[in-house]
PDB file of N, CA and C in Angstrom:
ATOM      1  N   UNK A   1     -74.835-122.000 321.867  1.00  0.00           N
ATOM      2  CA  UNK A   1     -73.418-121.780 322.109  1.00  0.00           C
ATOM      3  C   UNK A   1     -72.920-120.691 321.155  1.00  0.00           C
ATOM      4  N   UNK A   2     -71.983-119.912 321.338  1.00  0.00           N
ATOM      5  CA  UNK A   2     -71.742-118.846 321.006  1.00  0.00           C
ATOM      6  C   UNK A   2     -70.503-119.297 319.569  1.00  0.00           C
ATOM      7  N   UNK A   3     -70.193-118.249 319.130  1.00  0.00           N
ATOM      8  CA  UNK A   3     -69.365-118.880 317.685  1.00  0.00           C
ATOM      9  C   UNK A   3     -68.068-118.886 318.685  1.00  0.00           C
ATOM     10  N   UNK A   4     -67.865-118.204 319.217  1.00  0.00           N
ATOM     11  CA  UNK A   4     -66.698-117.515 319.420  1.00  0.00           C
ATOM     12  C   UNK A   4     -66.388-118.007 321.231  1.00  0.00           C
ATOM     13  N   UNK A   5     -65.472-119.404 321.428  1.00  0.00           N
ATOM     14  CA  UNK A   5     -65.219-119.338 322.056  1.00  0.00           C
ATOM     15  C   UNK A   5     -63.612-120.324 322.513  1.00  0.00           C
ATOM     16  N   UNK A   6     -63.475-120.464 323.651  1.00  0.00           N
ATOM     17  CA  UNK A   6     -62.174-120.881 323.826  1.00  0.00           C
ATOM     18  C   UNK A   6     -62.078-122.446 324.874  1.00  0.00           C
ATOM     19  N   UNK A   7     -62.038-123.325 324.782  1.00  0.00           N
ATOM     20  CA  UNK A   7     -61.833-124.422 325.630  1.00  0.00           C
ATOM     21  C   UNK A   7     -60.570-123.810 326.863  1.00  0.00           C
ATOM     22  N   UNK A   8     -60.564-123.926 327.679  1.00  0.00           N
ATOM     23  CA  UNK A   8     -59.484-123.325 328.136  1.00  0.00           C
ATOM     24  C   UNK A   8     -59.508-123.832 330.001  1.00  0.00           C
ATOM     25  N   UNK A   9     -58.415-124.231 329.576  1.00  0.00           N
ATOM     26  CA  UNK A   9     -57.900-124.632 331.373  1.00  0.00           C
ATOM     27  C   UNK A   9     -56.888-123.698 332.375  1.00  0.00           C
ATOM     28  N   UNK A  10     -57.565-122.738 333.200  1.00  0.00           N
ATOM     29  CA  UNK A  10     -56.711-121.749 333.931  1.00  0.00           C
ATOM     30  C   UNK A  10     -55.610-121.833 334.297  1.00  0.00           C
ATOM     31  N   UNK A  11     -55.257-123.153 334.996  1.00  0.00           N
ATOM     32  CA  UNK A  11     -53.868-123.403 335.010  1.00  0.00           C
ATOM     33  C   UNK A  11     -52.737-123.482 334.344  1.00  0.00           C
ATOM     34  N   UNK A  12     -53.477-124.004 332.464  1.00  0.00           N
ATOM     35  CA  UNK A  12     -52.406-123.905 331.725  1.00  0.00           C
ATOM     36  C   UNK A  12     -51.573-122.573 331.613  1.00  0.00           C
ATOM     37  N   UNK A  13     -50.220-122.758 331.204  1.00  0.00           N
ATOM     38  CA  UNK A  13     -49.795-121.280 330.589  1.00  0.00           C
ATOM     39  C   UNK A  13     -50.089-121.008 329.251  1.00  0.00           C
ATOM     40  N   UNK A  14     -50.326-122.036 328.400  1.00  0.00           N
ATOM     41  CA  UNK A  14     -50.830-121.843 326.652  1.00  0.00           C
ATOM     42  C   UNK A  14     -51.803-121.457 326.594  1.00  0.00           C
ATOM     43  N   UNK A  15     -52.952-121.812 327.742  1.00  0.00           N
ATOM     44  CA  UNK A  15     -54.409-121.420 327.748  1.00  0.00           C
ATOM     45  C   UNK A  15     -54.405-119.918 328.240  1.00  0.00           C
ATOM     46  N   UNK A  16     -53.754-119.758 329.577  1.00  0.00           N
ATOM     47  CA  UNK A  16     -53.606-118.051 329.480  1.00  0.00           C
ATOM     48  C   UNK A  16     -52.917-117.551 328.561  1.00  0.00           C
ATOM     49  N   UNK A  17     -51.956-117.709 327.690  1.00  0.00           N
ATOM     50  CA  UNK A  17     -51.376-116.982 327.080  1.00  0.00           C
ATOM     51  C   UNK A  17     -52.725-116.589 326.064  1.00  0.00           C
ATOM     52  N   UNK A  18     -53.134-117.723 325.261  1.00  0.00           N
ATOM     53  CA  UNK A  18     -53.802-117.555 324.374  1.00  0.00           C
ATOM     54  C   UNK A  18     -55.069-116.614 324.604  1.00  0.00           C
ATOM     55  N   UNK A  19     -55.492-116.705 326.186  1.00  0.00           N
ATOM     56  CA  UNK A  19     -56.922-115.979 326.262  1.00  0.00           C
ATOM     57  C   UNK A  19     -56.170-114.557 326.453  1.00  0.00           C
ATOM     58  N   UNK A  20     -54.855-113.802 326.417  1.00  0.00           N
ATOM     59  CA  UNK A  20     -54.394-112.942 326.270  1.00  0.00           C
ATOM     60  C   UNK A  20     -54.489-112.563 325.251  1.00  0.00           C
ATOM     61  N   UNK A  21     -54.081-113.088 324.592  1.00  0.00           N
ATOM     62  CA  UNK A  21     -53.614-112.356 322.923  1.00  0.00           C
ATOM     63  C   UNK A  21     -55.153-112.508 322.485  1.00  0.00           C
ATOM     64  N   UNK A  22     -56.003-112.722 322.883  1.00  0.00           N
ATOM     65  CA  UNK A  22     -57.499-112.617 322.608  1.00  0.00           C
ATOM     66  C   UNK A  22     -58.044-111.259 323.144  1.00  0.00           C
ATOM     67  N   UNK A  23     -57.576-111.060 324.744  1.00  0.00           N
ATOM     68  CA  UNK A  23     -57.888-110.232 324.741  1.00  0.00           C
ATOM     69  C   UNK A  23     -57.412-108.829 324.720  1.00  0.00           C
ATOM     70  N   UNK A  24     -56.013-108.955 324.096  1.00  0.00           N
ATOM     71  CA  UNK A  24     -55.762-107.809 323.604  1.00  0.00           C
ATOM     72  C   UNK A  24     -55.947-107.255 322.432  1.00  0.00           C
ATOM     73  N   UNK A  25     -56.934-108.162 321.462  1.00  0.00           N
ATOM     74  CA  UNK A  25     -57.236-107.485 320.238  1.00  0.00           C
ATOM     75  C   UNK A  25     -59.134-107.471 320.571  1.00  0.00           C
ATOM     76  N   UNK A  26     -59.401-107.113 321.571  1.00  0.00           N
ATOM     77  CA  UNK A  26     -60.904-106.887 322.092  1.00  0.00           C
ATOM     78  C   UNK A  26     -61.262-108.445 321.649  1.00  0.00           C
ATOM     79  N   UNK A  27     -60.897-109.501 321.925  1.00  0.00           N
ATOM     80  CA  UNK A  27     -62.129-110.403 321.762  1.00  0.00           C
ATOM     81  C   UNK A  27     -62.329-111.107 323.116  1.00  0.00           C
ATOM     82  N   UNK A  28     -63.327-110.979 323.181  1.00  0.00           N
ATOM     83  CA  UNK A  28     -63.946-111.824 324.614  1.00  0.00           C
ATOM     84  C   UNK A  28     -64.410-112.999 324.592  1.00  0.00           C
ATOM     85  N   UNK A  29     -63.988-114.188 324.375  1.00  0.00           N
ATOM     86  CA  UNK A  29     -64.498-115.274 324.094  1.00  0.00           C
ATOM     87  C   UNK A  29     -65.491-115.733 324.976  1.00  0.00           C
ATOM     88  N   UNK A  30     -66.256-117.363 324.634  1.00  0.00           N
ATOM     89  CA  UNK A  30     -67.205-117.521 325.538  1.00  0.00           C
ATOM     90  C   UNK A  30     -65.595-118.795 326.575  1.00  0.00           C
ATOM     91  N   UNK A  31     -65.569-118.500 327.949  1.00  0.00           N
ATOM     92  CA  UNK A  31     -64.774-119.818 328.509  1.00  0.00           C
ATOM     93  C   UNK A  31     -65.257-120.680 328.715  1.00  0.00           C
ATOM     94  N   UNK A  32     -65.200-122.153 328.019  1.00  0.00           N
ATOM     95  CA  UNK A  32     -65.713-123.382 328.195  1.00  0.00           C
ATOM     96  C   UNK A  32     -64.053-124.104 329.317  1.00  0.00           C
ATOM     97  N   UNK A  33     -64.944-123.946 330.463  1.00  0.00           N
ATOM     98  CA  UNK A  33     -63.896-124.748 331.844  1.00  0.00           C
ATOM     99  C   UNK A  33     -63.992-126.184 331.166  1.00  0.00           C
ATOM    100  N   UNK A  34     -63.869-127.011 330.591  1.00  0.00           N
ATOM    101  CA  UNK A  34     -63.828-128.075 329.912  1.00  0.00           C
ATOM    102  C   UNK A  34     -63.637-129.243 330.741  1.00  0.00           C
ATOM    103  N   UNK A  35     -62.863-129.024 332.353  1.00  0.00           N
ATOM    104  CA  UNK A  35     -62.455-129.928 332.751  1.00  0.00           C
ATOM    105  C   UNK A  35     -62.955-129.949 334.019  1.00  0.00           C
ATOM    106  N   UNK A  36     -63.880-128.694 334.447  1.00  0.00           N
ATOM    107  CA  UNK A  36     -65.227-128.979 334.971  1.00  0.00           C
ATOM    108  C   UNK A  36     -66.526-129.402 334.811  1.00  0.00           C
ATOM    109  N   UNK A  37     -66.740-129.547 333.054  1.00  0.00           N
ATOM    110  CA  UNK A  37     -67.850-130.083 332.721  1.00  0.00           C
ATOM    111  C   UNK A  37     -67.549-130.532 331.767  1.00  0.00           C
ATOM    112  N   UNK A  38     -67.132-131.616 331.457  1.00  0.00           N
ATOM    113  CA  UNK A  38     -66.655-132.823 329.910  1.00  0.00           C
ATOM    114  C   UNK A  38     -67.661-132.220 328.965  1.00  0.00           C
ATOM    115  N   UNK A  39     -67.489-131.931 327.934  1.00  0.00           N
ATOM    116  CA  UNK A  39     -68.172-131.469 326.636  1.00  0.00           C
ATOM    117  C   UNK A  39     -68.801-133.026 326.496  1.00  0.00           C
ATOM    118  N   UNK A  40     -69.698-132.401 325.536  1.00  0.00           N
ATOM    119  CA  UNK A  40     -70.437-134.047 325.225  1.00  0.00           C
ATOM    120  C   UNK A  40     -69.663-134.688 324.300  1.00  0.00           C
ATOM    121  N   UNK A  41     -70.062-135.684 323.744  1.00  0.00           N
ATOM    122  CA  UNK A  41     -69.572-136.967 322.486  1.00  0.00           C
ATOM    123  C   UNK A  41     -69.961-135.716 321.201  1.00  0.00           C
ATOM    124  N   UNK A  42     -71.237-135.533 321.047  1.00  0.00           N
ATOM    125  CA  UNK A  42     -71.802-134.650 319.903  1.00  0.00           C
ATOM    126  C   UNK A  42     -70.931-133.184 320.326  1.00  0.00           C
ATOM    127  N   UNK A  43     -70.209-132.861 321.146  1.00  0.00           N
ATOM    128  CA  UNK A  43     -69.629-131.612 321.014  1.00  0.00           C
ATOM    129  C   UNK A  43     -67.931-131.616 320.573  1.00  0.00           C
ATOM    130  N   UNK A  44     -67.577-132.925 321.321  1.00  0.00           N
ATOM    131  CA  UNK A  44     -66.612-132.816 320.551  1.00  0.00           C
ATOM    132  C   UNK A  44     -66.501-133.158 319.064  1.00  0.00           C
ATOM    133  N   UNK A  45     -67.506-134.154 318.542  1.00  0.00           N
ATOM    134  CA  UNK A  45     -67.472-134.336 317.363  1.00  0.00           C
ATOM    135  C   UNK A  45     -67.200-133.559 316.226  1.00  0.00           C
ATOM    136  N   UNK A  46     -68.309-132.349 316.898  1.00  0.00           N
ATOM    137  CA  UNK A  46     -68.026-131.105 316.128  1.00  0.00           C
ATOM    138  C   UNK A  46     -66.895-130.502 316.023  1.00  0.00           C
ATOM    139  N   UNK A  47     -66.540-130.781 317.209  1.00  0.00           N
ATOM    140  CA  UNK A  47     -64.852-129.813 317.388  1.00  0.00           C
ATOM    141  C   UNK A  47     -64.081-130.145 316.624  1.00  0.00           C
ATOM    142  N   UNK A  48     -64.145-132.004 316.606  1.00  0.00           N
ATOM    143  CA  UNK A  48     -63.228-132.282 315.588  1.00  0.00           C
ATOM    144  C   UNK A  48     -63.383-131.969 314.354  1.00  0.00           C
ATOM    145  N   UNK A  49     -64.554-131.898 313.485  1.00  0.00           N
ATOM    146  CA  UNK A  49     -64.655-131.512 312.250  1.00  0.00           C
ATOM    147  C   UNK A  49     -64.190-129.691 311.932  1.00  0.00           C
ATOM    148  N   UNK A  50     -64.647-129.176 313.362  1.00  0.00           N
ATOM    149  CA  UNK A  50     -63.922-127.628 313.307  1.00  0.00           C
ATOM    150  C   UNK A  50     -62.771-127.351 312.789  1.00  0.00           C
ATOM    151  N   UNK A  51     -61.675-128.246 313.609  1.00  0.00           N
ATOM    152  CA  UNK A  51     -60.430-128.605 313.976  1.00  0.00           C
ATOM    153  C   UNK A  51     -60.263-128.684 312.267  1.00  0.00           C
ATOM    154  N   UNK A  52     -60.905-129.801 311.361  1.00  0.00           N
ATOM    155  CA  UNK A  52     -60.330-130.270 310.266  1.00  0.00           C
ATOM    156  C   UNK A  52     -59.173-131.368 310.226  1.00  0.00           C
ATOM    157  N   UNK A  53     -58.589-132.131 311.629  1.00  0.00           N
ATOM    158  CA  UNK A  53     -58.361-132.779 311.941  1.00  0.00           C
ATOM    159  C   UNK A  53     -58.604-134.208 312.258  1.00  0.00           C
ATOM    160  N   UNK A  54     -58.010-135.238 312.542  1.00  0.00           N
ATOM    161  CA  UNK A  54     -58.793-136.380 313.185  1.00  0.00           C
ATOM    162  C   UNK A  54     -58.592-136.418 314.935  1.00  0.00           C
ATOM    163  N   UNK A  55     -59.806-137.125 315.456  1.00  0.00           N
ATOM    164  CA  UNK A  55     -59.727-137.312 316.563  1.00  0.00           C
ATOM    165  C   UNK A  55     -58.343-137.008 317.782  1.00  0.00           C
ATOM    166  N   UNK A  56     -57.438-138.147 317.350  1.00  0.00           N
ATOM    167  CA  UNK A  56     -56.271-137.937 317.754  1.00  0.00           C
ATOM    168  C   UNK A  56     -55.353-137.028 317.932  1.00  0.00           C
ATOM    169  N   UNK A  57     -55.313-136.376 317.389  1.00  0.00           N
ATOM    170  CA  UNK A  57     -54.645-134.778 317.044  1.00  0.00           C
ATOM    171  C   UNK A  57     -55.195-134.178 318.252  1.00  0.00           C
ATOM    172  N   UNK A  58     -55.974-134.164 318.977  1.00  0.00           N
ATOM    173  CA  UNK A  58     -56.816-133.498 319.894  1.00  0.00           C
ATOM    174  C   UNK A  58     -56.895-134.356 321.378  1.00  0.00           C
ATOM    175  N   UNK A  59     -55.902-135.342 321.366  1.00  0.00           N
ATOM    176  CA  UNK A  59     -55.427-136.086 322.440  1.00  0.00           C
ATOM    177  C   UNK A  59     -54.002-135.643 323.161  1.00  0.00           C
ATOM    178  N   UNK A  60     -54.262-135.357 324.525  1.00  0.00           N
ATOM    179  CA  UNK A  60     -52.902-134.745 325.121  1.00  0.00           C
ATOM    180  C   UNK A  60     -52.240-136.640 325.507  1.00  0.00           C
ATOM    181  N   UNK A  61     -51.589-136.764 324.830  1.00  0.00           N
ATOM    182  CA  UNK A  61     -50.559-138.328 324.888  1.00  0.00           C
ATOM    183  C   UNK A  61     -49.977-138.396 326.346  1.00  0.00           C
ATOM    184  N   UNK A  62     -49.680-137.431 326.622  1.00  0.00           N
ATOM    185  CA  UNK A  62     -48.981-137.516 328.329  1.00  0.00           C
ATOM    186  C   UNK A  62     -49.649-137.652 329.480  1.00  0.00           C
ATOM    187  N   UNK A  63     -50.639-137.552 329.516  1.00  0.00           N
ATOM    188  CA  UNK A  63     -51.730-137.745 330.394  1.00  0.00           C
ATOM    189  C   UNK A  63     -52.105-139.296 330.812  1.00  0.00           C
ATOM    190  N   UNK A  64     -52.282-139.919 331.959  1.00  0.00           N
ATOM    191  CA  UNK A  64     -52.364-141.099 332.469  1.00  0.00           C
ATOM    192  C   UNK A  64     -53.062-141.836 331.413  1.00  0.00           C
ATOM    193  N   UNK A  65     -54.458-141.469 331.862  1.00  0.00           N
ATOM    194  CA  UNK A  65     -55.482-142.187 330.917  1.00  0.00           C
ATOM    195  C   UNK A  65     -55.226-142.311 329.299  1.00  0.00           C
ATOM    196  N   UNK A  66     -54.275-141.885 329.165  1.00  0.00           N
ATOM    197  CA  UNK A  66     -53.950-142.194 327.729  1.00  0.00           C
ATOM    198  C   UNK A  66     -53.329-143.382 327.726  1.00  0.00           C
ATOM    199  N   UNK A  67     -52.071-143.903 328.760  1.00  0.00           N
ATOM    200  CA  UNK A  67     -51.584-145.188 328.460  1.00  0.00           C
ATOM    201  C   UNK A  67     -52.580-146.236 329.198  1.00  0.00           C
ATOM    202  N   UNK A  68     -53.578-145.795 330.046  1.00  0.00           N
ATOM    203  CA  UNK A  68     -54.026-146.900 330.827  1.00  0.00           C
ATOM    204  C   UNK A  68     -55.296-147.230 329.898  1.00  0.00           C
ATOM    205  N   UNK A  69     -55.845-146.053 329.124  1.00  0.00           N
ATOM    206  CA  UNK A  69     -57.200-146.993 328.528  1.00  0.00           C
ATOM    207  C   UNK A  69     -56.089-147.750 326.927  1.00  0.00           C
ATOM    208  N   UNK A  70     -54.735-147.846 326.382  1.00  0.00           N
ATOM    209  CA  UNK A  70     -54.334-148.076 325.500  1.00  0.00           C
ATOM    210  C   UNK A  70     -54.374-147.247 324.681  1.00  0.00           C
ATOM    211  N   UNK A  71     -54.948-145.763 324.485  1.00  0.00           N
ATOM    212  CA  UNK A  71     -55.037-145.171 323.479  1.00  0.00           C
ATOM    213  C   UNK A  71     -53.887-144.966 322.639  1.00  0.00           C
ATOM    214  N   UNK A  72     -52.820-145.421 322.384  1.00  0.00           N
ATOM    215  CA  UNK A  72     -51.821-145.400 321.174  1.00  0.00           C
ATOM    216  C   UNK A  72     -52.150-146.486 320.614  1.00  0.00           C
ATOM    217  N   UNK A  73     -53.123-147.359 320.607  1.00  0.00           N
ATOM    218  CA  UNK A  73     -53.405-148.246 319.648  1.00  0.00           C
ATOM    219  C   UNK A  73     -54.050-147.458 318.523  1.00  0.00           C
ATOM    220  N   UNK A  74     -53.803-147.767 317.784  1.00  0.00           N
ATOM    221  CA  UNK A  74     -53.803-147.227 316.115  1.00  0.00           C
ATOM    222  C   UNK A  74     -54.974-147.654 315.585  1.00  0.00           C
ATOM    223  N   UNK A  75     -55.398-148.796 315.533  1.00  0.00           N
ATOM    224  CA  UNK A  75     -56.969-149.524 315.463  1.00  0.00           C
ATOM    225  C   UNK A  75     -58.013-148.506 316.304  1.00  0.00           C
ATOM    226  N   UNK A  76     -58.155-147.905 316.888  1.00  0.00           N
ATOM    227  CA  UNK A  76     -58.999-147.004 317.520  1.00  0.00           C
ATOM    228  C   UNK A  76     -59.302-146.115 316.431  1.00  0.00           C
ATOM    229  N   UNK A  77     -60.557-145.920 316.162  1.00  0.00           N
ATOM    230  CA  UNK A  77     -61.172-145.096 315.426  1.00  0.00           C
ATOM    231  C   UNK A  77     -61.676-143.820 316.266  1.00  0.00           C
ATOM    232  N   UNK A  78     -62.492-142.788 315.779  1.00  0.00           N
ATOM    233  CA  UNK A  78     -62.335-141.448 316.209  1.00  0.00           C
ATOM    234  C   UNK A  78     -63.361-141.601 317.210  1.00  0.00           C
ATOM    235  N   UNK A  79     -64.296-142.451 316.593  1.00  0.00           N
ATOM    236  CA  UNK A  79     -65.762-142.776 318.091  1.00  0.00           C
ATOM    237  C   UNK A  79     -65.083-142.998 319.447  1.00  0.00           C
ATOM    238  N   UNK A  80     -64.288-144.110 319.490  1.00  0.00           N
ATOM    239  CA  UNK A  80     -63.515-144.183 320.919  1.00  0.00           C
ATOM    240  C   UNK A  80     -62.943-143.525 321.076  1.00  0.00           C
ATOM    241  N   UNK A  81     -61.820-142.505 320.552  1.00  0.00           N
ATOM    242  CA  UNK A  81     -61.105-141.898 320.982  1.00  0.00           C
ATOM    243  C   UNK A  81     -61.909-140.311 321.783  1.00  0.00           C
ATOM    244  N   UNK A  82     -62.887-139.933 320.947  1.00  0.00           N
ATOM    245  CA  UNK A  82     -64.109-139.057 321.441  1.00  0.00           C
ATOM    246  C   UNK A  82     -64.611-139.791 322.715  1.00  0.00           C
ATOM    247  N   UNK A  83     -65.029-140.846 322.646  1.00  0.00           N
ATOM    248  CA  UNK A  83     -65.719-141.296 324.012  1.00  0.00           C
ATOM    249  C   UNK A  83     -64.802-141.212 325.085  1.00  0.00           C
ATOM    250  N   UNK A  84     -63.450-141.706 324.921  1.00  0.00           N
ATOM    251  CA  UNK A  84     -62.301-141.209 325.996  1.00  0.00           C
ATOM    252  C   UNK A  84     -62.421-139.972 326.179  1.00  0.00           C
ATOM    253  N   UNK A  85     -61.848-138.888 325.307  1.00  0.00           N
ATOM    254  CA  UNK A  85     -61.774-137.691 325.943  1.00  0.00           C
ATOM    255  C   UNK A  85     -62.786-136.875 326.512  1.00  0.00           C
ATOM    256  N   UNK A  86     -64.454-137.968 326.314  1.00  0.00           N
ATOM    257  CA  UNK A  86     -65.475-137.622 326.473  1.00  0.00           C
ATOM    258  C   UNK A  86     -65.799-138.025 328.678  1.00  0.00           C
ATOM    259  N   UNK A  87     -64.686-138.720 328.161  1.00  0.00           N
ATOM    260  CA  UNK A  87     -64.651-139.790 329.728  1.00  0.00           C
ATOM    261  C   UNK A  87     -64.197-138.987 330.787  1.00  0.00           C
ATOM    262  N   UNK A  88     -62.940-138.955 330.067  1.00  0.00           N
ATOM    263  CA  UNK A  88     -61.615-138.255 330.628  1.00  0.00           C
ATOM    264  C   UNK A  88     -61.491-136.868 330.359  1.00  0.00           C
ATOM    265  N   UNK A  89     -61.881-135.788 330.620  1.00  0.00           N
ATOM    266  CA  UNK A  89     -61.369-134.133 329.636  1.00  0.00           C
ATOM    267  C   UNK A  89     -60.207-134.197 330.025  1.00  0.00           C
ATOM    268  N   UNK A  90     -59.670-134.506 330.942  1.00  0.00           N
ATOM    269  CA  UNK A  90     -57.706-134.389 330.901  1.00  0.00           C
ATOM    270  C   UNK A  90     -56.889-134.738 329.733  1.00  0.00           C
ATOM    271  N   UNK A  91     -57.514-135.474 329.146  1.00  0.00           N
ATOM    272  CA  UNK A  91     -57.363-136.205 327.572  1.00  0.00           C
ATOM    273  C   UNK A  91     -56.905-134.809 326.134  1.00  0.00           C
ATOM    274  N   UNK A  92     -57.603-133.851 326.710  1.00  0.00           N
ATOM    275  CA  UNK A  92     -58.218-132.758 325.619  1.00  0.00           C
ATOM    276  C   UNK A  92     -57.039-131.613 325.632  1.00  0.00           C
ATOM    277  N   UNK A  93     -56.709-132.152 324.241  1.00  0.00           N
ATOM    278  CA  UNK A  93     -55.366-130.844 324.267  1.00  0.00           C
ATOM    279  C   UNK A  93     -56.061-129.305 324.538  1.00  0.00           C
ATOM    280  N   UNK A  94     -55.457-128.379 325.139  1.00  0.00           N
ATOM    281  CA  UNK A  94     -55.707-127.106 325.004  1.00  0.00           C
ATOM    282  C   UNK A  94     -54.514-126.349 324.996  1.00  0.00           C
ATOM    283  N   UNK A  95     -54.841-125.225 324.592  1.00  0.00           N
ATOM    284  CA  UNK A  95     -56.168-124.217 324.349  1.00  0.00           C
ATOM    285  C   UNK A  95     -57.132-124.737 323.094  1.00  0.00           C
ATOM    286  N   UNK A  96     -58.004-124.933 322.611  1.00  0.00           N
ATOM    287  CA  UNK A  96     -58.561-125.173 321.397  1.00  0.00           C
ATOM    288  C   UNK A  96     -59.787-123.436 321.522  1.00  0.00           C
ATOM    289  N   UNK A  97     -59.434-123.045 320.423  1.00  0.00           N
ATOM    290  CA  UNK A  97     -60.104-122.023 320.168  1.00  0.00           C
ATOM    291  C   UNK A  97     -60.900-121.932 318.643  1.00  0.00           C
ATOM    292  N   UNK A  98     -62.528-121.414 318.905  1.00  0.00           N
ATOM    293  CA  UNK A  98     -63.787-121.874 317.759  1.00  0.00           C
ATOM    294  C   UNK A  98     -63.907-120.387 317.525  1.00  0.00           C
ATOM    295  N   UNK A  99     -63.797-120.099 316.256  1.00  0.00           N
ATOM    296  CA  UNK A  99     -64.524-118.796 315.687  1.00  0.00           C
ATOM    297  C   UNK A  99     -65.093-119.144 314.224  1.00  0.00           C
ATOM    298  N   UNK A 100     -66.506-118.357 314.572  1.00  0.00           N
ATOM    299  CA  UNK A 100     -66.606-118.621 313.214  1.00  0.00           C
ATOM    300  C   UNK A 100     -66.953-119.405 311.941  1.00  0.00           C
ATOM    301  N   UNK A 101     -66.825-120.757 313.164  1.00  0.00           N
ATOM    302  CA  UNK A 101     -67.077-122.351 312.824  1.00  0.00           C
ATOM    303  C   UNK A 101     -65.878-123.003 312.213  1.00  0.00           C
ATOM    304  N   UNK A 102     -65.023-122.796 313.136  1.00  0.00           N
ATOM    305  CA  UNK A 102     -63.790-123.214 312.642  1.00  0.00           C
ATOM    306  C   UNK A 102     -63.111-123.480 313.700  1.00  0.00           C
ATOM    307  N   UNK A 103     -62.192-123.913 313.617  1.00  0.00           N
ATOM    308  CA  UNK A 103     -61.218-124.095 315.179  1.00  0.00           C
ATOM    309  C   UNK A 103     -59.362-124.648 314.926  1.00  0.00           C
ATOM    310  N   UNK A 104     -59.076-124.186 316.510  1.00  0.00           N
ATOM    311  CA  UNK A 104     -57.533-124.377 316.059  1.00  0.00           C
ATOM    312  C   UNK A 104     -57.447-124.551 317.593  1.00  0.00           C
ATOM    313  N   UNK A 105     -55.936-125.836 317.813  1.00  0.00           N
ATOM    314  CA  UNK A 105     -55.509-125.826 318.502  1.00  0.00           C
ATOM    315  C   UNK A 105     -54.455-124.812 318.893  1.00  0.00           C
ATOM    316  N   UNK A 106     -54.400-124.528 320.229  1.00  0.00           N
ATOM    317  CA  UNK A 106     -53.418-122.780 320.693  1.00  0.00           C
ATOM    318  C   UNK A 106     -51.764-122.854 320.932  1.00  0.00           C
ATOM    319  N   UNK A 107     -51.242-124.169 320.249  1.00  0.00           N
ATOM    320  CA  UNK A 107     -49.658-124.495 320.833  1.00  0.00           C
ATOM    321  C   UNK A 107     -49.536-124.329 319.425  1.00  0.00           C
ATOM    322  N   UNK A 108     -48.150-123.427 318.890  1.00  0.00           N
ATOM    323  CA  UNK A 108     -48.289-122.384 320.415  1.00  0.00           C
ATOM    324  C   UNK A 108     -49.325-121.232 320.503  1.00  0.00           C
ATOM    325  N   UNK A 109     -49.619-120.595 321.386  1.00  0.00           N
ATOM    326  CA  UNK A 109     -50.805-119.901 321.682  1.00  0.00           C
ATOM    327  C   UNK A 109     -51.266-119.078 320.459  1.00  0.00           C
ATOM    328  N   UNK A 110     -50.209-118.810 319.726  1.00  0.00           N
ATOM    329  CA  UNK A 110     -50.160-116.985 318.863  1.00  0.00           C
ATOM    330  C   UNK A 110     -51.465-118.277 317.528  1.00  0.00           C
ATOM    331  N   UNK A 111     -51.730-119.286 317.663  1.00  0.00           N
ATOM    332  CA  UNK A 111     -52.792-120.105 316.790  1.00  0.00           C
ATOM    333  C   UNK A 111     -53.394-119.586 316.601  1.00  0.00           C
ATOM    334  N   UNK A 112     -53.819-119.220 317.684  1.00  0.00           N
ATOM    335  CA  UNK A 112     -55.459-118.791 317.996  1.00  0.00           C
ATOM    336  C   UNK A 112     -55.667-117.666 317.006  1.00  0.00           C
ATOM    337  N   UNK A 113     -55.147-116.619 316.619  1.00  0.00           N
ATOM    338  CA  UNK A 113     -54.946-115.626 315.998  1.00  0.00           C
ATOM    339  C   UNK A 113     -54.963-115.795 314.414  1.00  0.00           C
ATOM    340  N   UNK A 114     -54.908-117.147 313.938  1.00  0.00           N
ATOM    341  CA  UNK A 114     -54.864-117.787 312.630  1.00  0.00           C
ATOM    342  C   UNK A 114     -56.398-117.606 312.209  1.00  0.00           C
ATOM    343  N   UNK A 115     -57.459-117.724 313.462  1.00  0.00           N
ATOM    344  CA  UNK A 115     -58.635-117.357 312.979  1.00  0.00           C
ATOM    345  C   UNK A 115     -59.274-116.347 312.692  1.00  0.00           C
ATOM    346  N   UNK A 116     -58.697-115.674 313.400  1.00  0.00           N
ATOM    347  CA  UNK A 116     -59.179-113.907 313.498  1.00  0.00           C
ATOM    348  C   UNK A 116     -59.394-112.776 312.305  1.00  0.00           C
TER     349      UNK A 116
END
């Protein structure tokens, strides 16, 4: 996998914005469609440690499967909450953008640029 790439869902507008302002300073990221192919358990894991964050932080809350598997329970540790969004990618905030070995969520988009 490449250092340099972008989780990114076409439909969003944060996700295009962000793969804009990417590519107007020449960077071409690698596009991980995320919600055509669920990243693994071991990929997001990583993400999260990218992130420097916990699990949660990296949960879109508005999304169905968030109230139906309970995920605002607080007792949930980062393993389940990974295995959900591992379940579910609708779960997975985006844009999340990796350079470098590092990562940032893109709300608002101009984030992404924090790595650069």
């Amino acid at each position: 996998m490449t250092s340099t790439r972008l989780y990114h869902n076409p439909r969003c507008s944060k996700s295009r914005a962000a793969l804009a302002l990417l590519h107007e300073r020449g960077i071409e990221p690698e596009l991980i469609a995320y919600l055509d192919a669920a990243p693994s358990v071991a990929e997001l894991r990583e993400l999260v440690e990218q992130l420097q964050l916990p699990a949660r932080a990296l949960l879109r809350t508005g999304e169905e499967p968030y109230c139906a598997l309970g995920l605002a329970d607080e007792s949930l540790d980062d393993a389940a909450l990974i295995a959900a969004m591992h379940a579910h990618p609708r779960l997975i905030e985006r844009p999340v953008f990796v350079h470098a070995g590092r990562a940032v969520i893109g709300r608002p988009p101009e984030r992404v640029l924090e790595l650069l």
